[in-house]
Protein backbone atom coordinates (compact mmCIF):
# COMPACT_ATOMS: atom_id res chain seq x y z
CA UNK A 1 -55.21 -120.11 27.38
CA UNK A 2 -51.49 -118.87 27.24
CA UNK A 3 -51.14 -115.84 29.19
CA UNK A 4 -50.85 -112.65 27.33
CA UNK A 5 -46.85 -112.60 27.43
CA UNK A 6 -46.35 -115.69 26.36
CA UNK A 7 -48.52 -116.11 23.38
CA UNK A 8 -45.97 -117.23 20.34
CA UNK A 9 -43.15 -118.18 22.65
CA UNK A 10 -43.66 -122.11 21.68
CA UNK A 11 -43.59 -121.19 17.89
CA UNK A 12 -40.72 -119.05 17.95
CA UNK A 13 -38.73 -121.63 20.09
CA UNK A 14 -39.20 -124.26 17.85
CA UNK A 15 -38.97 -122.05 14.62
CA UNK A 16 -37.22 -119.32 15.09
CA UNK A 17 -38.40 -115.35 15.46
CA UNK A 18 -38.62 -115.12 11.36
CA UNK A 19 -40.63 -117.88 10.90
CA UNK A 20 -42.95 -117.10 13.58
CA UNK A 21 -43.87 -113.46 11.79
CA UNK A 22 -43.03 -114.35 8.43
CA UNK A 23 -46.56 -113.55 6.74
CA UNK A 24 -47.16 -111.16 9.45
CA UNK A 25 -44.03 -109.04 7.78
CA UNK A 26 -44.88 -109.74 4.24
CA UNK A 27 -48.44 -107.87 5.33
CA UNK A 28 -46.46 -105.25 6.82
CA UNK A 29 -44.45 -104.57 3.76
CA UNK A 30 -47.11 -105.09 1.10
CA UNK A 31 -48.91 -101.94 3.32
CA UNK A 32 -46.08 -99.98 4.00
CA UNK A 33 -45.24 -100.41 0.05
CA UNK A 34 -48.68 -99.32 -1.10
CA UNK A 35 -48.85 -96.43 1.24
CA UNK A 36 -45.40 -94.96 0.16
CA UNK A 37 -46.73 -95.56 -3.61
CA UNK A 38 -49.58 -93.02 -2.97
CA UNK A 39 -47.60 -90.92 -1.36
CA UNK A 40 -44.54 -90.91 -3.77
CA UNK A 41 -46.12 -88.74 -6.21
CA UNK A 42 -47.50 -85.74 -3.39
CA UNK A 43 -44.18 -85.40 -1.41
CA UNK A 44 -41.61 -86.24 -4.52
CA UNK A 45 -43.31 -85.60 -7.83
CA UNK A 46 -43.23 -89.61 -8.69
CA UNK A 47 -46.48 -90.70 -9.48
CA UNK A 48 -46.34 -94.53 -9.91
CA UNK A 49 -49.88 -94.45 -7.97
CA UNK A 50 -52.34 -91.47 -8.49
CA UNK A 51 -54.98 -90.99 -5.72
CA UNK A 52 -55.99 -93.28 -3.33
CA UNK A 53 -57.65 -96.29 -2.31
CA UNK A 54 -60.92 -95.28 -3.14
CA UNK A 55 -60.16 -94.65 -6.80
CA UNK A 56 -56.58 -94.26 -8.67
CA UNK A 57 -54.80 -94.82 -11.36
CA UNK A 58 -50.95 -96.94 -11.88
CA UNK A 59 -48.55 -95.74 -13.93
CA UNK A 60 -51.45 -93.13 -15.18
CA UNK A 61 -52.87 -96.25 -16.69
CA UNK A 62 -54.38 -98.92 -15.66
CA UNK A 63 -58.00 -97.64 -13.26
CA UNK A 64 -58.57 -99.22 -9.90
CA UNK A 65 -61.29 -98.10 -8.07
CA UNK A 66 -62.91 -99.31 -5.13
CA UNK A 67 -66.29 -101.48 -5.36
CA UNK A 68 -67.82 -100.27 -2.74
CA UNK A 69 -67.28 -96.22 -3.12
CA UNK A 70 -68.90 -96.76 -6.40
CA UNK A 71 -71.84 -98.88 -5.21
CA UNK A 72 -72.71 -95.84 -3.36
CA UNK A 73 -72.24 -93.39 -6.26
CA UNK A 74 -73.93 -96.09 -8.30
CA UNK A 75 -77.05 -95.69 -5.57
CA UNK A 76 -76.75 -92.40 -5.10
CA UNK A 77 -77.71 -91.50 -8.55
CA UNK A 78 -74.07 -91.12 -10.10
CA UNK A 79 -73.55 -93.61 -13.10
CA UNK A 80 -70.43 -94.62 -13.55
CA UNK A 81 -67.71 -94.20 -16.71
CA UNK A 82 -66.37 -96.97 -18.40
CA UNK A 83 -62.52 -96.48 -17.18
CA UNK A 84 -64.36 -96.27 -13.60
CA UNK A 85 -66.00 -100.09 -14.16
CA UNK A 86 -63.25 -101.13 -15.70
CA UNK A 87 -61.15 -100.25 -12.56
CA UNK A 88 -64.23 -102.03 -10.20
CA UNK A 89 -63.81 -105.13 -12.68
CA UNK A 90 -60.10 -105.28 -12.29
CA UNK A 91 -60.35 -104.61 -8.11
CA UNK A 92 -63.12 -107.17 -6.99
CA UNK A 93 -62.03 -109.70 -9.56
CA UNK A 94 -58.67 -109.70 -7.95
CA UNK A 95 -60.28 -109.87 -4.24
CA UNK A 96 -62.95 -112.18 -5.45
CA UNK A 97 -59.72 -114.89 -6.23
CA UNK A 98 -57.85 -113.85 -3.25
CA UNK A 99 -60.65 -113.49 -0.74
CA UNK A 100 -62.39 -110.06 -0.42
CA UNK A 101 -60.70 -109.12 3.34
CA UNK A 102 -57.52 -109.96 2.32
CA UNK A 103 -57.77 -106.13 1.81
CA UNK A 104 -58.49 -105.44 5.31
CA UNK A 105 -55.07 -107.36 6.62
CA UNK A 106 -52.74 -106.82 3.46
CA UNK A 107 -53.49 -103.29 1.98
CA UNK A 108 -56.26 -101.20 4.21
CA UNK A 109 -53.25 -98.74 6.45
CA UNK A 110 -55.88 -98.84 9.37
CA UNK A 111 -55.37 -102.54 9.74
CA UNK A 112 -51.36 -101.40 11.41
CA UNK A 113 -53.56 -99.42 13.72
CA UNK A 114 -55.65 -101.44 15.13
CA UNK A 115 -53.23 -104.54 15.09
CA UNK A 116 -51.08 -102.17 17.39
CA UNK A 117 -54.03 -101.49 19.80
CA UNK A 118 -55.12 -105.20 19.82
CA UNK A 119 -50.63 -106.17 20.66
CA UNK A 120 -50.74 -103.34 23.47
CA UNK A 121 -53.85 -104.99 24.80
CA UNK A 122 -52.91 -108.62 25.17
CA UNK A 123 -49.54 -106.85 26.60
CA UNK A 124 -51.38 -104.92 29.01
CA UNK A 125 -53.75 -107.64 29.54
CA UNK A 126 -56.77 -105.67 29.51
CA UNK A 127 -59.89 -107.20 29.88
CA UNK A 128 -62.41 -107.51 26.55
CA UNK A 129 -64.51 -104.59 27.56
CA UNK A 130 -68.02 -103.91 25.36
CA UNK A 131 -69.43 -106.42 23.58
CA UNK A 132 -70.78 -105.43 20.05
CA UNK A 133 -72.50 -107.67 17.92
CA UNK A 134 -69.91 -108.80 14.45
CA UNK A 135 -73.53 -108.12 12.44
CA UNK A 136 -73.48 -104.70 13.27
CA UNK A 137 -70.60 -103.71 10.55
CA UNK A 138 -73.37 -105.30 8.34
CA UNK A 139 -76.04 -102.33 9.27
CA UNK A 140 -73.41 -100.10 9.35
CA UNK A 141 -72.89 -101.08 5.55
CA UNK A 142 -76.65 -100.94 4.87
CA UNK A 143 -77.06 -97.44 6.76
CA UNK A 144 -74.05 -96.11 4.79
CA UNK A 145 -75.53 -97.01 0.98
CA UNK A 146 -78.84 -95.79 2.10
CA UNK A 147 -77.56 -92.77 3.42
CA UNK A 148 -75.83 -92.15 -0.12
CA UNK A 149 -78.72 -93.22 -1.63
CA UNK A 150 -80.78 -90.97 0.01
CA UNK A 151 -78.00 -87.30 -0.12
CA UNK A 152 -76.83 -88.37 -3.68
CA UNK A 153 -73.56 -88.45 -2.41
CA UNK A 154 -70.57 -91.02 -1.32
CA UNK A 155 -71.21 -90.92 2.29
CA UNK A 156 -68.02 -92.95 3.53
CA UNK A 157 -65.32 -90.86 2.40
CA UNK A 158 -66.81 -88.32 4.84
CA UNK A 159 -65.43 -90.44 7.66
CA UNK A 160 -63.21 -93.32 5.91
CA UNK A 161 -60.13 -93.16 8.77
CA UNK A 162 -58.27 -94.31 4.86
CA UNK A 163 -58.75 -90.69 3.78
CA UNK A 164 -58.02 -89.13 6.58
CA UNK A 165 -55.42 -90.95 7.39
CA UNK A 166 -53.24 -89.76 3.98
CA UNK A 167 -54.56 -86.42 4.48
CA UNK A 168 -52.59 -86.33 7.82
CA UNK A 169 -49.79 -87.66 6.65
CA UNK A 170 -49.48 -85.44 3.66
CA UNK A 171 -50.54 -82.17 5.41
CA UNK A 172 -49.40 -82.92 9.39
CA UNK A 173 -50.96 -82.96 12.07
CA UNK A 174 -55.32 -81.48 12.55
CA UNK A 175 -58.43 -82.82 12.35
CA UNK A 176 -57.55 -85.58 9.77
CA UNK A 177 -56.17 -87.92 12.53
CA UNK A 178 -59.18 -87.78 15.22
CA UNK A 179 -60.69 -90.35 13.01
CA UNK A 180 -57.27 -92.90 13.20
CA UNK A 181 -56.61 -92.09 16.76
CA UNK A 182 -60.03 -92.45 17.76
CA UNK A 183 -59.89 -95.81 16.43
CA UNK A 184 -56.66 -96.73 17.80
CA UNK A 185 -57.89 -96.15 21.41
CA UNK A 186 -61.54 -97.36 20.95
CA UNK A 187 -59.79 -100.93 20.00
CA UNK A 188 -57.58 -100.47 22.75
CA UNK A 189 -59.85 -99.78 25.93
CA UNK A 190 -63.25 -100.03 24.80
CA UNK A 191 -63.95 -103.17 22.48
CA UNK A 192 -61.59 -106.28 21.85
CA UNK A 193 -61.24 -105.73 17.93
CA UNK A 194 -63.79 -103.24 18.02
CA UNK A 195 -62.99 -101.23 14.39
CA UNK A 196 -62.23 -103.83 12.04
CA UNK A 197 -64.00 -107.01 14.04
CA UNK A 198 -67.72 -105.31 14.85
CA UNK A 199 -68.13 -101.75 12.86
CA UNK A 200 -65.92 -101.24 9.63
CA UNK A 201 -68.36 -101.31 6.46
CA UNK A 202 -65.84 -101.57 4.38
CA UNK A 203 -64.82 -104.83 5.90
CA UNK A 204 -68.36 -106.37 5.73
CA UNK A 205 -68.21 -105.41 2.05
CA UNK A 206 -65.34 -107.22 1.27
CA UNK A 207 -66.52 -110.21 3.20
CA UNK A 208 -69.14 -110.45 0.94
CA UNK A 209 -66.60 -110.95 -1.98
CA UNK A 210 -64.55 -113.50 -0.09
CA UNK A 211 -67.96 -115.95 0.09
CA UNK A 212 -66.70 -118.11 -2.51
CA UNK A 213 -63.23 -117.37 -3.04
CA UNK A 214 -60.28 -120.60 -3.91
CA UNK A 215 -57.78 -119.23 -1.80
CA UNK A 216 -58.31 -120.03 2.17
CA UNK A 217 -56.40 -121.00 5.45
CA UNK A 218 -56.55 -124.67 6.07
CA UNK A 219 -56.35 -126.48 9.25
CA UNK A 220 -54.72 -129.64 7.44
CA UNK A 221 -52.81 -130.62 10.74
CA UNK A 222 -55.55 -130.28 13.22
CA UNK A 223 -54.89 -133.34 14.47
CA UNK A 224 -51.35 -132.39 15.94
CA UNK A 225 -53.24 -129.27 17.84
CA UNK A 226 -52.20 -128.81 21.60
CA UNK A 227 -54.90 -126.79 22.28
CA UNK A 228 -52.69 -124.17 23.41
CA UNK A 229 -54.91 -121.66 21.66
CA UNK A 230 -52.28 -119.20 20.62
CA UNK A 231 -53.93 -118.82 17.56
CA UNK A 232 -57.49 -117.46 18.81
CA UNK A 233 -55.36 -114.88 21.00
CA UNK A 234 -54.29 -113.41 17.91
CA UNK A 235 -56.68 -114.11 15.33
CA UNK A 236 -58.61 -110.63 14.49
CA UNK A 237 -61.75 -112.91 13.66
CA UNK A 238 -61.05 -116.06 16.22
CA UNK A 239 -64.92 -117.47 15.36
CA UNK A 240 -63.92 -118.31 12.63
CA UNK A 241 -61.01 -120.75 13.24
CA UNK A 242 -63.21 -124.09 15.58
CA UNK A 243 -65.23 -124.83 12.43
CA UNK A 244 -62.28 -126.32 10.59
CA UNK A 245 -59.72 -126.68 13.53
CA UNK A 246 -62.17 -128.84 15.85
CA UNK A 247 -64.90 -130.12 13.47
CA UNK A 248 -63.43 -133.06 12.69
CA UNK A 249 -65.65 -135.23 14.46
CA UNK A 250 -68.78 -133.03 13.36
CA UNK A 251 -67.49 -134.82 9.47
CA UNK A 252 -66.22 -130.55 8.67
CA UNK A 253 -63.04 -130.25 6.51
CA UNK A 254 -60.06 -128.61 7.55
CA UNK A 255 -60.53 -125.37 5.56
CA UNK A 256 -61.45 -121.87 7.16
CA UNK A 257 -64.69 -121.16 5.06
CA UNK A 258 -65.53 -118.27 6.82
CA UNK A 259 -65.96 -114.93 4.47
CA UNK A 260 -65.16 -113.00 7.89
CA UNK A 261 -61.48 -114.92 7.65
CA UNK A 262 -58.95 -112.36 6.42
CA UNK A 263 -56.21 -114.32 5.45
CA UNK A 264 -54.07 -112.54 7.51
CA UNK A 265 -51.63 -115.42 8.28
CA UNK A 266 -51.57 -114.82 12.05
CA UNK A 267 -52.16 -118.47 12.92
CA UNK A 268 -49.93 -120.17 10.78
CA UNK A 269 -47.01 -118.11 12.02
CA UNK A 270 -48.26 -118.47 15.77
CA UNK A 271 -48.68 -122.16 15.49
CA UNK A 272 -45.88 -124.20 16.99
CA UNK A 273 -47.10 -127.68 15.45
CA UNK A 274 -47.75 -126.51 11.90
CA UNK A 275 -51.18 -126.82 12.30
CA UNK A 276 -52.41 -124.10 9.76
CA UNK A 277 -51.22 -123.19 5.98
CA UNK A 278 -52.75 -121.57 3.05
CA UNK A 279 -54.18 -123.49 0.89
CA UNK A 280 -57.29 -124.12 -1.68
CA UNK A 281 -61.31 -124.12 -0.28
CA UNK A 282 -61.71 -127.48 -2.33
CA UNK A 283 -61.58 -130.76 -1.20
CA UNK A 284 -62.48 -130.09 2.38
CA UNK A 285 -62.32 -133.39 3.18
């Protein structure tokens, strides 16, 4: 494998810095934007978006509200209005065409923490530490809707690092940013993509969505790989990237099928020989 200093340095000498983080900035932005959006309307009296990510409203109009906040008010005895589904309709229809953890890399604020902790680590070249089992986010899920289920209650936002992440930012510095900070250094010295990659529920929600959704990576130039393995180094979900990049002689297509996959981009801007691109999940061939 490349060492740790050196991962991109083929890509960007053949294509240039830009190039080389071009959908990594575009994810950067697209956060940044939504976050300021929210926060417009507290700190300047704009409200183009009203609340948050768990439930809000744009331009005081059109609902969005999270699917999987309202599967546990749903189970925890709380029926829903009609604006609210109507906002769950509009939210996992877009993520069900997009792929469902294209919210973890282009809109959850988190994902710019633990992206930091996982850079500082290959910097600091620290070893992967605990190993956690990717299925546990999946109990973690399961544990949270039966915990709602059983209190009557939306367990998450209790400890969603989302909410109290805008709560620091909004009201400075307390106990709203244990929960962000926490995660920021349990990524970087405990567990190798520890948050995002082996606990977040939210996450293994929104995989669930992605199972059958058109848009995917595709590894349509495997066949000029160098097996310099940049991309694992900064893939967030790197199991999921041999199926389609070395499978080839197995008869598997070039697409990323994974629902873990979050469409981040990483590997397409990492890749020196062009190897990766978005693309469509049909005619894996």
């Amino acid at each position: 494998m490349t060492d740790s200093k050196e991962i991109g340095a083929l890509a960007i000498s053949r294509k240039g810095w830009l190039r080389s983080h071009q959908w990594l900035l575009l994810r950067r932005t697209v956060q940044v934007v939504i976050l300021l959006l929210f926060l417009a309307g507290p700190l300047t009296g704009v409200w183009l978006l009203k609340g948050s990510l768990a439930g809000s409203r744009f331009l005081d109009l059109v609902p969005l509200h999270d699917p999987y906040i309202q599967l546990q008010g749903l189970v925890g005895g709380h029926v829903p209005t009609t604006t609210v589904l109507i906002g769950v309709l509009l939210v996992g229809g877009f993520y069900l065409l997009v792929g469902g953890r294209v919210y973890c890399s282009w809109v959850c604020p988190v994902n710019m923490i633990t992206d930091a902790a996982a850079w500082l680590r290959r910097r600091l070249a620290i070893e992967e530490g605990m190993r956690l089992a990717r299925s546990t986010r999946y109990w973690l899920m399961g544990m949270v809707l039966l915990l709602s289920a059983l209190l009557g209650m939306i367990v998450w936002e209790l400890l969603n690092p989302i909410t109290m992440l805008y709560r620091g930012l909004l009201f400075g510095m307390g106990m709203a940013w244990l929960i962000p900070v926490a995660i920021f250094f349990f990524d970087l010295l405990v567990a190798k993509h520890g948050w995002c990659g082996h606990l977040c529920p939210v996450g293994s929600f929104y995989s669930l969505l992605a199972l059958g959704s058109p848009l995917r990576v595709r590894a349509n130039g495997r066949q000029e790989c160098i097996k310099c393995q940049d991309c694992y180094a900064v893939c967030p979900e790197p199991q999921v990237i041999s199926p389609a990049l070395n499978g080839a002689e197995q008869g598997r297509g070039p697409v990323i099928l994974s629902a873990n996959c979050t469409n981040c981009g990483r590997c397409i801007d990492i890749c020196a020989e062009g190897v990766f691109s978005f693309g469509s999940r049909f005619h894996n061939q």
